[in-house]
Protein backbone atom coordinates (compact mmCIF):
# COMPACT_ATOMS: atom_id res chain seq x y z
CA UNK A 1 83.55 74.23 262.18
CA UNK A 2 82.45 77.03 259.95
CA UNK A 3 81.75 77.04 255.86
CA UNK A 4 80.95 79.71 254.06
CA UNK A 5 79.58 78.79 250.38
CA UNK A 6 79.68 80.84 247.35
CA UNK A 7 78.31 83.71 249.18
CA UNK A 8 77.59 87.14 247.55
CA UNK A 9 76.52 90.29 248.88
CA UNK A 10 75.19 93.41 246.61
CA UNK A 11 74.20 96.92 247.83
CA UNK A 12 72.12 98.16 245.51
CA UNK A 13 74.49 98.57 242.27
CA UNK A 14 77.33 97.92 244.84
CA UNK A 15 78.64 94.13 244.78
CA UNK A 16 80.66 93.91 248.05
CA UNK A 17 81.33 90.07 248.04
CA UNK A 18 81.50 87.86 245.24
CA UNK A 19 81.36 83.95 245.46
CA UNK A 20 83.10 83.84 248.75
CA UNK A 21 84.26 80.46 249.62
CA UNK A 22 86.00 79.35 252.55
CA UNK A 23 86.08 77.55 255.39
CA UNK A 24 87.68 77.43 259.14
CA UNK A 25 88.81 74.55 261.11
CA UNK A 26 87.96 73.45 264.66
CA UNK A 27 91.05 74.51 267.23
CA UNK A 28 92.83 77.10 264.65
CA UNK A 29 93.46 80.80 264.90
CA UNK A 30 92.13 81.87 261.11
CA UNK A 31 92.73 85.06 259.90
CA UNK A 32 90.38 87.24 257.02
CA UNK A 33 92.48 89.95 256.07
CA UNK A 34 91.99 92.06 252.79
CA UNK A 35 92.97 96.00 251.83
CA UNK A 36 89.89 98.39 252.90
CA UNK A 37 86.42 97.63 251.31
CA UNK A 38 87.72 94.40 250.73
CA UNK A 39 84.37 92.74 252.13
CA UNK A 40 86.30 91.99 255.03
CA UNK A 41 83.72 93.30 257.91
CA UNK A 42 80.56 92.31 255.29
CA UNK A 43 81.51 88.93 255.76
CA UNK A 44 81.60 88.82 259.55
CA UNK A 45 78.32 90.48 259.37
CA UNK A 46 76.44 87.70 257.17
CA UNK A 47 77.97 84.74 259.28
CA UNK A 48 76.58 86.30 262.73
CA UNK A 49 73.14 87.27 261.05
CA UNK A 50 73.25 90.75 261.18
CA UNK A 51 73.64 90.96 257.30
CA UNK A 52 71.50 88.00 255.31
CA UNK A 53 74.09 87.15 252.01
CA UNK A 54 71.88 88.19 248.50
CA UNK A 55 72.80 84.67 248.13
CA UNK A 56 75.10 81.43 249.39
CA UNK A 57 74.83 79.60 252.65
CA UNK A 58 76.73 79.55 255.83
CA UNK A 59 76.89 76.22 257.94
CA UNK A 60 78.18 76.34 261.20
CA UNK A 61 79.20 72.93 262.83
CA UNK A 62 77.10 71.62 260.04
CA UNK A 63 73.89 73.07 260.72
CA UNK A 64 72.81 75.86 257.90
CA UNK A 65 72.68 79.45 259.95
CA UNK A 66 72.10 81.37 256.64
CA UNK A 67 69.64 83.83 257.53
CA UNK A 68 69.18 83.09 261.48
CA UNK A 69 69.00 86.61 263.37
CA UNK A 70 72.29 87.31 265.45
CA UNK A 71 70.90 85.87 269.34
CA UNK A 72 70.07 83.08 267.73
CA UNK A 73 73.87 82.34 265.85
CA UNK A 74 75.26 83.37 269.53
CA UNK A 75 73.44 80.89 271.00
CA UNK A 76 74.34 78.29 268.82
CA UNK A 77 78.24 78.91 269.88
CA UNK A 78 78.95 82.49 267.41
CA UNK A 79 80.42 85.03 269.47
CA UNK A 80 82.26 88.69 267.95
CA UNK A 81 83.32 91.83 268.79
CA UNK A 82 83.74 94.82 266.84
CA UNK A 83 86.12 97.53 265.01
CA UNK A 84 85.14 100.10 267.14
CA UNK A 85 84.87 99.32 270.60
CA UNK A 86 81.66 98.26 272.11
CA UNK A 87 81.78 98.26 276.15
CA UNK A 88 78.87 99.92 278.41
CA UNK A 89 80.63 102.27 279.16
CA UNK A 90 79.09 103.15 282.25
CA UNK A 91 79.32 99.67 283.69
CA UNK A 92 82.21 98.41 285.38
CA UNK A 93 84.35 95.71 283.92
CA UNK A 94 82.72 93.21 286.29
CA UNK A 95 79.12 94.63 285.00
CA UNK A 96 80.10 94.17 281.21
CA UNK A 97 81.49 90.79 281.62
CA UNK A 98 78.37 89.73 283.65
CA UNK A 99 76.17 91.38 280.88
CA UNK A 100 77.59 88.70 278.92
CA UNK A 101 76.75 86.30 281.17
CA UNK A 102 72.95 87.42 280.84
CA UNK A 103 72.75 89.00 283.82
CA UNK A 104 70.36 92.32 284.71
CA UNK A 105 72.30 94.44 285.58
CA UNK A 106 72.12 96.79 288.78
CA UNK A 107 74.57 99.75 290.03
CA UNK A 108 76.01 97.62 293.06
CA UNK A 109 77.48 94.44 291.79
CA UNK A 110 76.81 93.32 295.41
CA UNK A 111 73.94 91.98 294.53
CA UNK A 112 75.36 89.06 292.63
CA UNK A 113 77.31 87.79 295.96
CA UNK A 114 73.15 87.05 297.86
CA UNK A 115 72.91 83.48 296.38
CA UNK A 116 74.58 80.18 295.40
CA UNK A 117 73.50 80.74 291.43
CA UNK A 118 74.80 84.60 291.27
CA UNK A 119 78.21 83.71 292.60
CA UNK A 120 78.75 80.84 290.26
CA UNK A 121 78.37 83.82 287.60
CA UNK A 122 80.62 86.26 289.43
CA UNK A 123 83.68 83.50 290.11
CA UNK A 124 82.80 82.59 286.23
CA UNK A 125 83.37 86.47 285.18
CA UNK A 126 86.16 86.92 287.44
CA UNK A 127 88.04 83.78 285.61
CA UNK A 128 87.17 85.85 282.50
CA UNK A 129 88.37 88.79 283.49
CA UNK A 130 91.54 86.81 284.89
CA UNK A 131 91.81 85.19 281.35
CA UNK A 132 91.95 88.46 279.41
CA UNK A 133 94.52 90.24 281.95
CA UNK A 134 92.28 92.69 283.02
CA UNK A 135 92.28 91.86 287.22
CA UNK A 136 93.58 94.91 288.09
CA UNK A 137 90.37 97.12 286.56
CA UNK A 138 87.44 94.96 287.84
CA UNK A 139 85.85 97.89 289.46
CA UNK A 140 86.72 100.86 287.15
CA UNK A 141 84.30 101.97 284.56
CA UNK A 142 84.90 100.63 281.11
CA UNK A 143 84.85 104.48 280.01
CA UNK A 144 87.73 105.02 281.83
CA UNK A 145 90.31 102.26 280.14
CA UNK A 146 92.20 102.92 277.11
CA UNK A 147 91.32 101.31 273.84
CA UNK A 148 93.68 98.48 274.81
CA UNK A 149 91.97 97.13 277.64
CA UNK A 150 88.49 98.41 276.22
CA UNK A 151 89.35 95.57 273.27
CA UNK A 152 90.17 93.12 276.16
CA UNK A 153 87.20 94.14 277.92
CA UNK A 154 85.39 93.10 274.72
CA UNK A 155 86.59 89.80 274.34
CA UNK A 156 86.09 88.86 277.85
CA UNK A 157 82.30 89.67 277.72
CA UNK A 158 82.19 87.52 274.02
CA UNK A 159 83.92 84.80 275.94
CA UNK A 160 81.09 84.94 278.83
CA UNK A 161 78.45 83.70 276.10
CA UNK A 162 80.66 80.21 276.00
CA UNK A 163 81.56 80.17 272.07
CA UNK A 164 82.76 77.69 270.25
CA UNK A 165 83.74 80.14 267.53
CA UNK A 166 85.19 83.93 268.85
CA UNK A 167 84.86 86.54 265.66
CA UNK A 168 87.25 89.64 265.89
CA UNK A 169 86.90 92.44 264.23
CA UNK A 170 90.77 94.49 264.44
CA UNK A 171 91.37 93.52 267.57
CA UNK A 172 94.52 94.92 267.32
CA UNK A 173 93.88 98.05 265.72
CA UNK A 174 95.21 101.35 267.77
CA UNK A 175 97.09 99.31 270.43
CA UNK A 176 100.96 99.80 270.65
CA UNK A 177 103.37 97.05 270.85
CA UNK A 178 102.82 96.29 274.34
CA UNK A 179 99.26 95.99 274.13
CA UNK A 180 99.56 93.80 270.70
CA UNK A 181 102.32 91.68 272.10
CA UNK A 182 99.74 91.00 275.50
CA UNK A 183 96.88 90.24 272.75
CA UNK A 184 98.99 87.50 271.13
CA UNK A 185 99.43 85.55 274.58
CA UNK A 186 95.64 86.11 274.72
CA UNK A 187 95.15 84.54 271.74
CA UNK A 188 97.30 81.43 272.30
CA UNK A 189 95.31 81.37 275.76
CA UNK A 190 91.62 81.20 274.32
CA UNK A 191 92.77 78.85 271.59
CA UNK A 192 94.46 76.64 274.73
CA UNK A 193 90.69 76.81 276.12
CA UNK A 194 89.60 74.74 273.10
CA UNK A 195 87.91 77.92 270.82
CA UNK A 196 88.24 78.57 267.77
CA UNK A 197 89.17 81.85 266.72
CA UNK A 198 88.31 83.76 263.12
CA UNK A 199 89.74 87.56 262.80
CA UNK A 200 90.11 90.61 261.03
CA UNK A 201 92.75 92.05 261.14
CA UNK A 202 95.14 95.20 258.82
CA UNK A 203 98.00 94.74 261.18
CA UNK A 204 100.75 92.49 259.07
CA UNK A 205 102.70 91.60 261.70
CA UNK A 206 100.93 90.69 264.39
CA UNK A 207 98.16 88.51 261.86
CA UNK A 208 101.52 86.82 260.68
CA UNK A 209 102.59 85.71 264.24
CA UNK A 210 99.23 84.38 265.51
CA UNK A 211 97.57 83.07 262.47
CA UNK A 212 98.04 79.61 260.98
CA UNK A 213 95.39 79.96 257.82
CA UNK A 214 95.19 82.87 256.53
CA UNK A 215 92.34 84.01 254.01
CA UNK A 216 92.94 87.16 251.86
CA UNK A 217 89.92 88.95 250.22
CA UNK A 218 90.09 91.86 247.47
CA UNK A 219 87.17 93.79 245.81
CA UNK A 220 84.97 91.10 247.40
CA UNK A 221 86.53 88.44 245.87
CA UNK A 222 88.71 85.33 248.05
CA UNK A 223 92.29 85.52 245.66
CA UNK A 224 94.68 84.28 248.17
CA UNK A 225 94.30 81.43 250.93
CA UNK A 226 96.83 79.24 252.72
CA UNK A 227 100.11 79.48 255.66
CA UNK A 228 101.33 82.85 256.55
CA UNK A 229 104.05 81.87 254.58
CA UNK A 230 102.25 81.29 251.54
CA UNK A 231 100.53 83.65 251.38
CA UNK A 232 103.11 86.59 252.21
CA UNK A 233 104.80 84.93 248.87
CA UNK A 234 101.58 85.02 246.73
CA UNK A 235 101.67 87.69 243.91
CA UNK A 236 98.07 88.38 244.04
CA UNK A 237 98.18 89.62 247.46
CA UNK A 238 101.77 91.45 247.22
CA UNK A 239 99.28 93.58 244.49
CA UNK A 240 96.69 93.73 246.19
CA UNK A 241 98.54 95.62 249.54
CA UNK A 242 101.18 97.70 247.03
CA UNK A 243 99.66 97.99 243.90
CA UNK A 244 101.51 96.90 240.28
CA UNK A 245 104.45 99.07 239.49
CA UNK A 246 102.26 101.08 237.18
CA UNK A 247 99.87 102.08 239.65
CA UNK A 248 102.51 102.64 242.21
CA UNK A 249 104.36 105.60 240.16
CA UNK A 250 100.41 106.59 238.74
């Protein structure tokens, strides 16, 4: 579904990624994890446009996207949310997931109930909303969740642009084990729906028990790739998370 070739990305004297390689498959939950300033976020931000790579390609369903601006890679099927939370926060949860949908918005969501086409988009929002277990806060202001539901609230308005391919940047970050146990049924839900999922994630544990390819970046550079399994067991990426035993008494 997605390929990213020998991409690199400098900042001035800064090199942030260096000959990244990789690609995900159609149906799987693929995981990009890497310590901080890995290149992690970077590479997220080249695939959906809002970065162009200093060079390599990215092809998406086979068609090159390298360089497209971001509406355009959304439209094509690219969806993604972000590390810190991105909601309007003076919308409702029904307003942000029909923002999604492309709809103007207006203070009464009344307005979407007055004809045949406007429904469709509220009962399509409402299954969204459904989806992502968030029901019970249809009419609350997105302001007023916590960061749990806030990150929910985020993936149901991605889901509203009908991806083929959800990004996710730390979904999981600052929820508690509730929250991140409730985001792994999510995840097994929107992969059930036939979409392919690619995240970032720093949470070990939960990346371990979703994941099924997991692809591990350091100092910009792709050193580890493979099962969970595998790669929990790969040397590179033990040092890369703890350090060698010289650095660690340093």
């Amino acid at each position: 579904m997605l390929r990213v070739v020998d991409v690199h990305k400098n900042f001035g004297g800064l090199q942030a990624l260096k000959g990244v390689s990789f690609e995900v498959k159609e149906g799987t939950i693929h995981a990009l994890i890497g310590p901080n300033g890995a290149g992690k976020t970077t590479l997220f931000n080249i695939i959906n446009g809002f970065l162009r790579p200093s060079s390599g390609e990215v092809y998406f369903l086979g068609k090159k996207i390298t360089g497209l601006r971001p509406h355009k890679i959304a439209m094509l099927g690219i969806a993604r949310t972000f590390q810190i939370v991105r909601t309007f926060p003076e919308m409702t949860v029904l307003e942000n997931v029909l923002a999604g949908l492309g709809k103007k918005i207006y203070r009464s969501a009344g307005v979407f109930f007055q004809a045949p086409k406007r429904k469709d988009k509220v009962e399509k929002a409402l299954r969204l909303i459904s989806l992502c277990f968030l029901e019970e806060y249809v009419d609350n202001l997105a302001r007023t969740l916590p960061i749990g539901l806030q990150r929910r609230l985020e993936i149901a308005r991605a889901l509203a642009t009908s991806p083929k391919l959800l990004l996710l940047d730390e979904p999981a970050s600052g929820l508690n084990d509730q929250e991140t146990s409730e985001l792994a049924k999510l995840f097994m839900k929107i992969k059930e729906s036939g979409i392919t999922i690619l995240f970032i994630e720093h949470d070990m544990r939960f990346t371990m028990s979703v994941a099924e390819i997991v692809t591990v970046l350091d100092y910009g550079e792709k050193i580890a790739e493979g099962s969970p399994e595998e790669v929990a067991r790969d040397e590179r990426v033990i040092e890369a998370y703890l350090g060698t035993e010289s650095e660690a008494y340093a």
